[in-house]
Protein backbone atom coordinates (compact mmCIF):
# COMPACT_ATOMS: atom_id res chain seq x y z
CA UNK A 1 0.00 0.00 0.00
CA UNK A 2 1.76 3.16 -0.60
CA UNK A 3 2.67 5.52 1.61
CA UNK A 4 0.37 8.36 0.80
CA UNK A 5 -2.88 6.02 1.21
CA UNK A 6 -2.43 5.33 4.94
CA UNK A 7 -1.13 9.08 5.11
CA UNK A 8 -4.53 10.47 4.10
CA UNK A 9 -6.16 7.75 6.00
CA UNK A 10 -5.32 8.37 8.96
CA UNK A 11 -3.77 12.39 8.65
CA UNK A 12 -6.03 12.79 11.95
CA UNK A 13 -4.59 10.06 14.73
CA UNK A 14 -2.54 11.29 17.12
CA UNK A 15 1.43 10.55 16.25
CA UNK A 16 1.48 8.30 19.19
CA UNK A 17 -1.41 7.14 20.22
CA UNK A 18 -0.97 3.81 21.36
CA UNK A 19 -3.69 1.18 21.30
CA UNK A 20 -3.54 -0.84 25.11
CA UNK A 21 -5.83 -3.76 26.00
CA UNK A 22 -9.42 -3.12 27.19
CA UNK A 23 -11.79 -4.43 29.81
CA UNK A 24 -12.97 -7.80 28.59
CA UNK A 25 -16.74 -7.01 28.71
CA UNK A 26 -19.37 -7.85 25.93
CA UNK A 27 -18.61 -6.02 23.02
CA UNK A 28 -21.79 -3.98 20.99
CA UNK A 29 -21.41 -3.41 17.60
CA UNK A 30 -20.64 -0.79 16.63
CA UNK A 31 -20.69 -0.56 12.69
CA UNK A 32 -18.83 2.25 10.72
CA UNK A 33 -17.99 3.91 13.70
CA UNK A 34 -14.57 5.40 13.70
CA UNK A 35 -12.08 3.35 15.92
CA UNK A 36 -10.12 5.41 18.47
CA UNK A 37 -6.55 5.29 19.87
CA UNK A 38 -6.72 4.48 23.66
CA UNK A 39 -4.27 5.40 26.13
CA UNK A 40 -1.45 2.73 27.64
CA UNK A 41 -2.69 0.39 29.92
CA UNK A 42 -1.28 -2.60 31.99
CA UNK A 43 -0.83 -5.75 29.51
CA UNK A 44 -3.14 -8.95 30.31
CA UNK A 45 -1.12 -11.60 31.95
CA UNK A 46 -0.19 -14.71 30.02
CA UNK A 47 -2.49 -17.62 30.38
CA UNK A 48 -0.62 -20.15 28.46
CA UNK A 49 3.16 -21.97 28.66
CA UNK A 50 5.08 -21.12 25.77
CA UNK A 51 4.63 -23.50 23.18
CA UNK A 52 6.84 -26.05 21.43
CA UNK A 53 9.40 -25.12 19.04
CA UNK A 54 6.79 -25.45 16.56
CA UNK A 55 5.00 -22.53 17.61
CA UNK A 56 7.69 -20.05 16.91
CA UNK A 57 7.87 -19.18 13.80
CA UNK A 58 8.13 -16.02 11.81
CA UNK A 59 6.29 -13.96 9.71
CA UNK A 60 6.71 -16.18 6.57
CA UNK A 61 9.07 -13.60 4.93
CA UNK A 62 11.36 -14.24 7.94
CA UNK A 63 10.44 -17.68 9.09
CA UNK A 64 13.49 -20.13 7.11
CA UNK A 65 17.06 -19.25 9.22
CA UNK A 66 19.11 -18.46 5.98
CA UNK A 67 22.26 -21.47 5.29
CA UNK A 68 25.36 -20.71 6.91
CA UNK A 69 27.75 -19.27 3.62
CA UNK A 70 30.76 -21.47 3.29
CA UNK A 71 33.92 -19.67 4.21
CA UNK A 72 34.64 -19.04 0.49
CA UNK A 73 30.84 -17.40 0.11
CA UNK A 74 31.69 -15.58 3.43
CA UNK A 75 34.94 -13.89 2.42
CA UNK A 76 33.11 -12.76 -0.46
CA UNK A 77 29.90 -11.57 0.67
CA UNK A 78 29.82 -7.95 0.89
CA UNK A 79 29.68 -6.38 4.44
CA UNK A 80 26.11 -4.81 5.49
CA UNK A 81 25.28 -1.57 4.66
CA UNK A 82 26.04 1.09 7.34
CA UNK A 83 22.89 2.50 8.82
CA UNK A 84 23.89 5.86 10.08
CA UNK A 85 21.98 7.39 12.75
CA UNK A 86 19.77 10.66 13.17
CA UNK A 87 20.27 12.86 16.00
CA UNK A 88 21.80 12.53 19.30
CA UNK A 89 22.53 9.81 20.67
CA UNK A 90 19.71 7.77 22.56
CA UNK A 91 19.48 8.13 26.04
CA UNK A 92 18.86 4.60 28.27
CA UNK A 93 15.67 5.69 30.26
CA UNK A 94 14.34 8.17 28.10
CA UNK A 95 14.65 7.04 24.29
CA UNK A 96 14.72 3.42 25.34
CA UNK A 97 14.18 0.94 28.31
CA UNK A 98 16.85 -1.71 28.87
CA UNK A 99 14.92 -5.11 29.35
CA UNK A 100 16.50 -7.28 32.36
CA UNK A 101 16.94 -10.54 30.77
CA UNK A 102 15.90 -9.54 27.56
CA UNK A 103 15.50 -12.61 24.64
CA UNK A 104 15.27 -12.13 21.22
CA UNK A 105 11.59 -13.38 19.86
CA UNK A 106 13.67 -15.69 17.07
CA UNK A 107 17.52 -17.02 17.35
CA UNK A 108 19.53 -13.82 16.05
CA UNK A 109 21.11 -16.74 13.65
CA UNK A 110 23.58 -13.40 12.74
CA UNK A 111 20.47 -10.88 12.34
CA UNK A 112 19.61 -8.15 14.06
CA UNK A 113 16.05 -8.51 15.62
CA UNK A 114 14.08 -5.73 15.27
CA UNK A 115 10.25 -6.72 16.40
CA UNK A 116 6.87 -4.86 15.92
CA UNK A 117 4.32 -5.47 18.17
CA UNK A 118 1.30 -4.71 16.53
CA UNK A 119 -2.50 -5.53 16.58
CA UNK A 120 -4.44 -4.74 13.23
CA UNK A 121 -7.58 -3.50 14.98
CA UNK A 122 -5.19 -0.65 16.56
CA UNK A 123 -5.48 2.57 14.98
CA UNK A 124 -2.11 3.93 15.71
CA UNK A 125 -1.01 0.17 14.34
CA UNK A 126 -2.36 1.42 11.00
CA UNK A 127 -0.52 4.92 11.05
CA UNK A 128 2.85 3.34 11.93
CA UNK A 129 2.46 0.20 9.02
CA UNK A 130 2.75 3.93 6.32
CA UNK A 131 5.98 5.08 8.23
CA UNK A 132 7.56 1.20 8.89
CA UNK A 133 7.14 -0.16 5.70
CA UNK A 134 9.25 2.50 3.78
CA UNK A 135 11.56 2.54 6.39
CA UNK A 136 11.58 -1.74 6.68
CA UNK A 137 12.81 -1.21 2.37
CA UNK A 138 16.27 0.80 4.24
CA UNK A 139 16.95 -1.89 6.52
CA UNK A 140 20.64 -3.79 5.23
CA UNK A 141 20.21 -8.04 5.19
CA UNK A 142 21.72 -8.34 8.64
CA UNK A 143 18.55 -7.06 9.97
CA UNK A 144 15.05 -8.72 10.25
CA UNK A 145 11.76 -7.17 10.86
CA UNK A 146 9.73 -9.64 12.50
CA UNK A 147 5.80 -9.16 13.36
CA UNK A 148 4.61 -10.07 16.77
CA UNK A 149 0.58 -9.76 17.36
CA UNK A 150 -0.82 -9.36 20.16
CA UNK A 151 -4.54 -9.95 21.54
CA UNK A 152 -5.46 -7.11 24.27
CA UNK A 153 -9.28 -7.89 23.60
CA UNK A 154 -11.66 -10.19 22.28
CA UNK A 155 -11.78 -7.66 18.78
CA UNK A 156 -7.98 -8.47 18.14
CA UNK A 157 -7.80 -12.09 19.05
CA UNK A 158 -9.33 -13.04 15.56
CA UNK A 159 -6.66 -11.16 13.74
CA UNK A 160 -3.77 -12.20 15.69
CA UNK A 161 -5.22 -16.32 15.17
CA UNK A 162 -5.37 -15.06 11.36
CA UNK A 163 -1.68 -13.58 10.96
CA UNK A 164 -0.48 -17.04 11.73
CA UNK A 165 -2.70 -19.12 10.11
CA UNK A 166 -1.27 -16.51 7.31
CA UNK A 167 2.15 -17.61 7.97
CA UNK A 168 1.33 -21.27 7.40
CA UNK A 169 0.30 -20.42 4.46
CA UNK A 170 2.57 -17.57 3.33
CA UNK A 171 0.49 -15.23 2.86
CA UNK A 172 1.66 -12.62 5.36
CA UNK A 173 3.45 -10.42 3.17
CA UNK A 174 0.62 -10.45 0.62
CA UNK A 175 -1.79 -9.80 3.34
CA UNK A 176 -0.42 -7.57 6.12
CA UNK A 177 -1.20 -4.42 4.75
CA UNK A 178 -4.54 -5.41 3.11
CA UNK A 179 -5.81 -6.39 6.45
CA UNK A 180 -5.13 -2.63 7.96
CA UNK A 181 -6.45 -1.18 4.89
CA UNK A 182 -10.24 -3.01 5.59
CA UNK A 183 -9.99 -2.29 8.62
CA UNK A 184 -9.40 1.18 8.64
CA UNK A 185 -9.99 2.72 5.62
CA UNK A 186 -12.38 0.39 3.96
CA UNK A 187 -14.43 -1.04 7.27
CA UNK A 188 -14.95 -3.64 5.47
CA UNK A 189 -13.82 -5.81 8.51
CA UNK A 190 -14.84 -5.45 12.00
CA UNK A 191 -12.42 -2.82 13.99
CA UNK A 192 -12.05 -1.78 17.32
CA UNK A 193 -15.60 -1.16 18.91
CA UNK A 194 -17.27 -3.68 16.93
CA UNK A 195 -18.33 -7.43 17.18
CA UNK A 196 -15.82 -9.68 16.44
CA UNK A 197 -16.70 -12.06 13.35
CA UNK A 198 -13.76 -14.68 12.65
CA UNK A 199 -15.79 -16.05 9.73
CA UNK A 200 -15.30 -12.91 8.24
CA UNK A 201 -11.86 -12.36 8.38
CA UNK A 202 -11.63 -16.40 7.03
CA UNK A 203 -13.44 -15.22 4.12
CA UNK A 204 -11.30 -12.02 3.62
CA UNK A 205 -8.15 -14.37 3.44
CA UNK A 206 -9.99 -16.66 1.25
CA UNK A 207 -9.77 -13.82 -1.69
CA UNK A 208 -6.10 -15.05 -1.51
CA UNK A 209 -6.50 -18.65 -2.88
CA UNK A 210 -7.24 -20.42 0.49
CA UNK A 211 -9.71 -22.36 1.44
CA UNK A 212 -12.24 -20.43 3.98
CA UNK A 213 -13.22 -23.25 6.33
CA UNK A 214 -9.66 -24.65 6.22
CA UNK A 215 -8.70 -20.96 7.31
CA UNK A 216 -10.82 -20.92 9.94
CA UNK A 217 -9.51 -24.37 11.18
CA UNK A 218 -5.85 -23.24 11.16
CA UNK A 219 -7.20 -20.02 13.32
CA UNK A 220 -8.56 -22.24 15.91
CA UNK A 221 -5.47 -24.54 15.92
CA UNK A 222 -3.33 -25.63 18.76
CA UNK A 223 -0.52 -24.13 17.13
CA UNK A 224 -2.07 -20.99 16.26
CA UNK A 225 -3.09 -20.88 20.01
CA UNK A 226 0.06 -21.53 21.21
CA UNK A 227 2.00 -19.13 18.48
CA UNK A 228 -0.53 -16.22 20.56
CA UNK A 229 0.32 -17.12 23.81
CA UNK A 230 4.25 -17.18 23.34
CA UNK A 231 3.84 -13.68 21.72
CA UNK A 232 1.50 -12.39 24.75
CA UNK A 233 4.54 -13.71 26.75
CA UNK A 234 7.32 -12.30 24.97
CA UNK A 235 5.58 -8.44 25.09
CA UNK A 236 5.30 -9.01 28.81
CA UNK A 237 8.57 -10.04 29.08
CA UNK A 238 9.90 -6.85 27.49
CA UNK A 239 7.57 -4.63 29.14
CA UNK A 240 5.01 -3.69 26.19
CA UNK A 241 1.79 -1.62 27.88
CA UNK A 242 0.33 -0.42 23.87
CA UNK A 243 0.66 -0.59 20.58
CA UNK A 244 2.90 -0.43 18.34
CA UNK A 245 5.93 -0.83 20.05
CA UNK A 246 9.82 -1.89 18.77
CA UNK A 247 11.76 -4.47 20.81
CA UNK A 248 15.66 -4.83 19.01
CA UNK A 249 17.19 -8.19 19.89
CA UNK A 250 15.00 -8.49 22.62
CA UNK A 251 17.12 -5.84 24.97
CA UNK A 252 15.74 -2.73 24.07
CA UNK A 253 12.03 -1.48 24.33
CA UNK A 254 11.91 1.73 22.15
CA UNK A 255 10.26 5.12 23.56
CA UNK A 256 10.18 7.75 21.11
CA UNK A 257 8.07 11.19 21.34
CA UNK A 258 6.64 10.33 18.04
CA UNK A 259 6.76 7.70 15.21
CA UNK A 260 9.85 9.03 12.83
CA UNK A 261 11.92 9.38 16.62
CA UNK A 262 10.81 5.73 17.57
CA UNK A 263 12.62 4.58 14.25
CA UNK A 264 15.69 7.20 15.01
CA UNK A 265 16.41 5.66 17.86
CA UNK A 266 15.77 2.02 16.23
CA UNK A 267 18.30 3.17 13.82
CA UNK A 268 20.96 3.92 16.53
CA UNK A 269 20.46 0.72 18.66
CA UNK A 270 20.50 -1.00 15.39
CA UNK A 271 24.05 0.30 14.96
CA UNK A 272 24.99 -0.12 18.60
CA UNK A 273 24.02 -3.71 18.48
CA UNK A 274 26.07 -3.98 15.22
CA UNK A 275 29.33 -2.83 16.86
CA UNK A 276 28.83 -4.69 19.79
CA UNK A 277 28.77 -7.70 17.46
C-alpha cells in the first residue's frame, strides 16, 4: 500500500497514540464507527506456557534461518550496509528501556532482531504500518523485521489467530497491509468497537486462494493458540503496555516522542548492536 494512502487515512490520529488492551466485557457493535486510539494500559497476563518449538515461527518472509555461507561465500559476501543514525545519541531511560533478561523473539542466527508489536484492529497500528514499511525497504540483510501480534481484547484475538494461520500459508506479506487497509480505511472488517466475526476475516483471506473453512480451522489450531500465547509472553517479558511498540534483539524497548523518533532511535540501537557484534 503506498505511503500516501495510509497518510490520508489516517492524517487525523494522534502521532502516538498507542492502542492498550481493554476491559474484557461484551462487546456492541458498533458498525462504521470510527475506531479510536486508547491510552497505555497494563498488559493482560499470560495464560498459556510457551509452546513447542513449533510454535515459533516467523512472519513467513522471515520464518526459514538463511544457510550458513561457506567460508569461500563468506569472504566474499559484501559487508552490510552502514545505517547511520539521526540525531543525538539515545538516552537509556528516556529514548529506550533496557529489558532485564531480555531474549530475542527468534535465534539472532547473525540478524539483528528488530520486532513490531502490533495488533491490526489498533489505529495507531495502521498509522505506523505507512511510516515502517518504507523505512523496513532501508533496513541492510543483517537485519530482520519480524511481526509479533498481540490480543489485548476479544476484537484483536481473531486477527492475531489469522496472521499465523497466514504464515502457514505464506500469505503474510501479501496480506499484512490489506488487512489494515479493511480495517481502517475500507471497514470492510470489524475494527475496534465492533463485534468480532472470525468467519469474516476467514473469508477475507480466502480472496487469496485459500480455502475459507480450512482458514478458519488453522485459526482455531493448537498451534495458532500456542503461536498467541508465546507472543503475549514475549511483550510481557519486554515490558510492552500499547501498541505499536519496537523491541531490538529483545534488549531494548523503544520510547520515542513520536513515530519518525521511535525509528531514530531504532536506527541507533541497530548500529549499537552492530558494533557490539
Amino acid at each position: 500500500m503506498k505511503l500516501r494512502h495510509y497518510l490520508l487515512a489516517f492524517a487525523l490520529l494522534p502521532l502516538l497514540a498507542a492502542c492498550g488492551p481493554k476491559e474484557e466485557s461484551t462487546v456492541t457493535p458498533a458498525a462504521d464507527a470510527p475506531a479510536s486510539a486508547p491510552a497505555e494500559t497494563p498488559a493482560p497476563a499470560a495464560d498459556a506456557a510457551a509452546p513447542a518449538a513449533d510454535g515459533t515461527a516467523a512472519p513467513a518472509a522471515d520464518a526459514a534461518a538463511p544457510a550458513a555461507p561457506d567460508a569461500g561465500a563468506a569472504a566474499a559476501a559484501p559487508a552490510p550496509a552502514p545505517i547511520v543514525p539521526a540525531g543525538p545519541a539515545p538516552v537509556p531511560g528516556v529514548d529506550y528501556v533496557l529489558i532485564p533478561n531480555g531474549q530475542p523473539f527468534l535465534p539472532l542466527n547473525g540478524k539483528i532482531e528488530v520486532v513490531e508489536v502490533f495488533g491490526y484492529v489498533c489505529p495507531a497500528c495502521a498509522s505506523f504500518q505507512g511510516q515502517i514499511m518504507p523505512w523496513r525497504k532501508t533496513l541492510p540483510a543483517d537485519v530482520r523485521l519480524t511481526y509479533v501480534p498481540v490480543a489485548f481484547g476479544p476484537e484483536w484475538q481473531p486477527y492475531a489467530q489469522a496472521f499465523y494461520a497466514a504464515e502457514s500459508k505464506g500469505l503474510v506479506e501479501r496480506t499484512h497491509d490489506a488487512v489494515f487497509t479493511q480495517i481502517h480505511a475500507n471497514r470492510s472488517l470489524p475494527g475496534e468497537g465492533q463485534k468480532p466475526d472470525p468467519a469474516k476475516v476467514a473469508a477475507f483471506y480466502a480472496g487469496y486462494g485459500v480455502d475459507a473453512k480450512e482458514f478458519l480451522g488453522l485459526m482455531n489450531s493448537f498451534g495458532t493458540s500456542a503461536k498467541i500465547n508465546r507472543a503475549k509472553q514475549f511483550a510481557m517479558a519486554a515490558g510492552v503496555s500499547g501498541t505499536p511498540s519496537l523491541v531490538v534483539n529483545g534488549k531494548y524497548l523503544v520510547k520515542g516522542r513520536s513515530f519518525p523518533d521511535m525509528l531514530r532511535i531504532t536506527d541507533a540501537l541497530i548500529a549499537q548492536e552492530r558494533a557490539a557484534k
